[in-house]
Protein backbone atom coordinates (compact mmCIF):
# COMPACT_ATOMS: atom_id res chain seq x y z
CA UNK A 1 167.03 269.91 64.43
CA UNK A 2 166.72 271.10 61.01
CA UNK A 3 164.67 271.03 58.18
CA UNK A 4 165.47 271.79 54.32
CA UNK A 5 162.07 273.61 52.78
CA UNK A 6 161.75 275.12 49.19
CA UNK A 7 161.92 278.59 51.03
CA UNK A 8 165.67 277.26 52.71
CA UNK A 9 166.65 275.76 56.26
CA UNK A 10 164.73 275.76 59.59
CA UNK A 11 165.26 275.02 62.84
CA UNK A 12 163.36 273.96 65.88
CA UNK A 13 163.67 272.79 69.03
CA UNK A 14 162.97 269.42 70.28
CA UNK A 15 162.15 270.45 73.33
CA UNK A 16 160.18 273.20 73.56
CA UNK A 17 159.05 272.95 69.46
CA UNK A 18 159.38 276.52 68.93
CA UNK A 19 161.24 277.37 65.62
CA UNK A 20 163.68 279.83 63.57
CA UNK A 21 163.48 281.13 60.51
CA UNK A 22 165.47 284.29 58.51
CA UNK A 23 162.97 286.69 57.88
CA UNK A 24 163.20 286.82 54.45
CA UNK A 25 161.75 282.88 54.41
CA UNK A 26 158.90 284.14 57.22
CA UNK A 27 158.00 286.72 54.41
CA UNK A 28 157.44 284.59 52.03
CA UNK A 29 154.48 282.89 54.16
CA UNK A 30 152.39 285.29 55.16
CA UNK A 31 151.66 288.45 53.75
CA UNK A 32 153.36 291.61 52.73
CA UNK A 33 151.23 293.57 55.29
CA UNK A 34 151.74 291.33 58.12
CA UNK A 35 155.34 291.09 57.23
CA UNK A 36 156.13 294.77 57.23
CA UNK A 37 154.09 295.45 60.35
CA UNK A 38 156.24 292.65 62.35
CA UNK A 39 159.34 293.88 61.21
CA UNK A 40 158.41 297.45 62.34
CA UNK A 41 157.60 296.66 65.36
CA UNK A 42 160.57 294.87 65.92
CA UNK A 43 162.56 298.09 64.43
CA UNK A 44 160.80 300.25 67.07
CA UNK A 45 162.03 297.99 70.03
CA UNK A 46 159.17 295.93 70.01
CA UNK A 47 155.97 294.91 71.76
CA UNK A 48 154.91 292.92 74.63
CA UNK A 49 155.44 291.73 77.83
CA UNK A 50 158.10 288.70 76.68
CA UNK A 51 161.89 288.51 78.20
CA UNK A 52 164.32 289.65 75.92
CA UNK A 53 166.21 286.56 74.67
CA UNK A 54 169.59 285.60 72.61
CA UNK A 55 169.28 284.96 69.05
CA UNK A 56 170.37 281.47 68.12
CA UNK A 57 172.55 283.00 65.55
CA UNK A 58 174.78 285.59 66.33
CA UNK A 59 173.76 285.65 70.48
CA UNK A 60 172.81 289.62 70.73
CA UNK A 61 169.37 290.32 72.12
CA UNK A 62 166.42 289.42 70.28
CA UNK A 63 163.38 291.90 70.28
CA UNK A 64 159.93 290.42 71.69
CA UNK A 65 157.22 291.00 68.96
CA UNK A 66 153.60 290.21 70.55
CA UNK A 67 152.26 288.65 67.22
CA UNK A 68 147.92 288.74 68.21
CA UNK A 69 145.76 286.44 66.20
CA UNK A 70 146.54 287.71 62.92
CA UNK A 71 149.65 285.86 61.82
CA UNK A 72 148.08 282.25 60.83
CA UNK A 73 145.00 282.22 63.30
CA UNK A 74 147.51 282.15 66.28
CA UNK A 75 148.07 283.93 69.32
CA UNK A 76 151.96 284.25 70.81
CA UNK A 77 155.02 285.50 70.47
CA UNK A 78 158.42 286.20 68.25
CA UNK A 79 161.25 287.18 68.88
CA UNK A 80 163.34 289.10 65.89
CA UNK A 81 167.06 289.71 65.94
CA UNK A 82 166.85 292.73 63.88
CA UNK A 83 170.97 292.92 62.97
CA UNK A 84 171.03 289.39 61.80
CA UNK A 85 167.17 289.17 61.17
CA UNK A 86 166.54 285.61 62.32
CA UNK A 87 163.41 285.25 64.16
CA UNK A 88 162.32 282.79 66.87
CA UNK A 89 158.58 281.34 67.09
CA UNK A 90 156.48 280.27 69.97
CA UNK A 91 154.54 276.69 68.97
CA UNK A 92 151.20 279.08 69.26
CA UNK A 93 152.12 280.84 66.00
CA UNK A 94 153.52 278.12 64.08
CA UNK A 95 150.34 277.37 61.36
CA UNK A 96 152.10 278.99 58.77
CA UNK A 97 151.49 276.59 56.36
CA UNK A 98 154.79 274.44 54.92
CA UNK A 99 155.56 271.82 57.13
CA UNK A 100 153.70 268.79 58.65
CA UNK A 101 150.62 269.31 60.56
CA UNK A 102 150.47 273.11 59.22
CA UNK A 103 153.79 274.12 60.89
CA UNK A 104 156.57 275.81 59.17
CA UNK A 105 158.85 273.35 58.53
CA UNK A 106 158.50 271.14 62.29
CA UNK A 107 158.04 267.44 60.96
């Protein structure tokens, strides 16, 4: 399913409620320091105990990014596809402000 915000598209499952964003629109909701530390993480191959997964964009492997409590208040897990850089959410880390009931763009 998708979702047209002021910051462009998103998607997120039905199913499982997790979501995707570019990471240029993730950016632009939290701030510069937390952005820059996520994305370096990702750059260095990661962190965390998550399963590598296939991004929903261009199907190479995503890198697991173990998020802590500091994005939004929640605790979980992204996943970052550096080439293309779409990332994928966990619910857990979704109150990012944006969409209904605090969640980036999941109505």
């Amino acid at each position: 399913m998708a979702r047209e915000e002021e910051s462009g598209l998103t998607w997120w499952c039905g199913g499982c409620g997790g979501l995707t964003v570019n990471f240029s629109q993730f950016r632009r909701r939290v701030s510069a320091w937390e952005a820059n530390r996520i994305w370096e993480m990702a750059r260095r191959g990661g962190r965390g105990r998550r399963r590598a997964t296939a991004c929903p964009e261009c199907e190479r492997v995503m890198t697991p990014v173990e998020t802590g409590a500091s994005v939004a208040g929640g605790v979980g897990a992204m996943w970052i596809c550096v080439p293309c850089q779409r990332l994928w959410m966990e619910v857990s880390v979704r109150g990012l402000g944006g969409g209904e009931a605090g969640r980036l763009g999941n109505g």
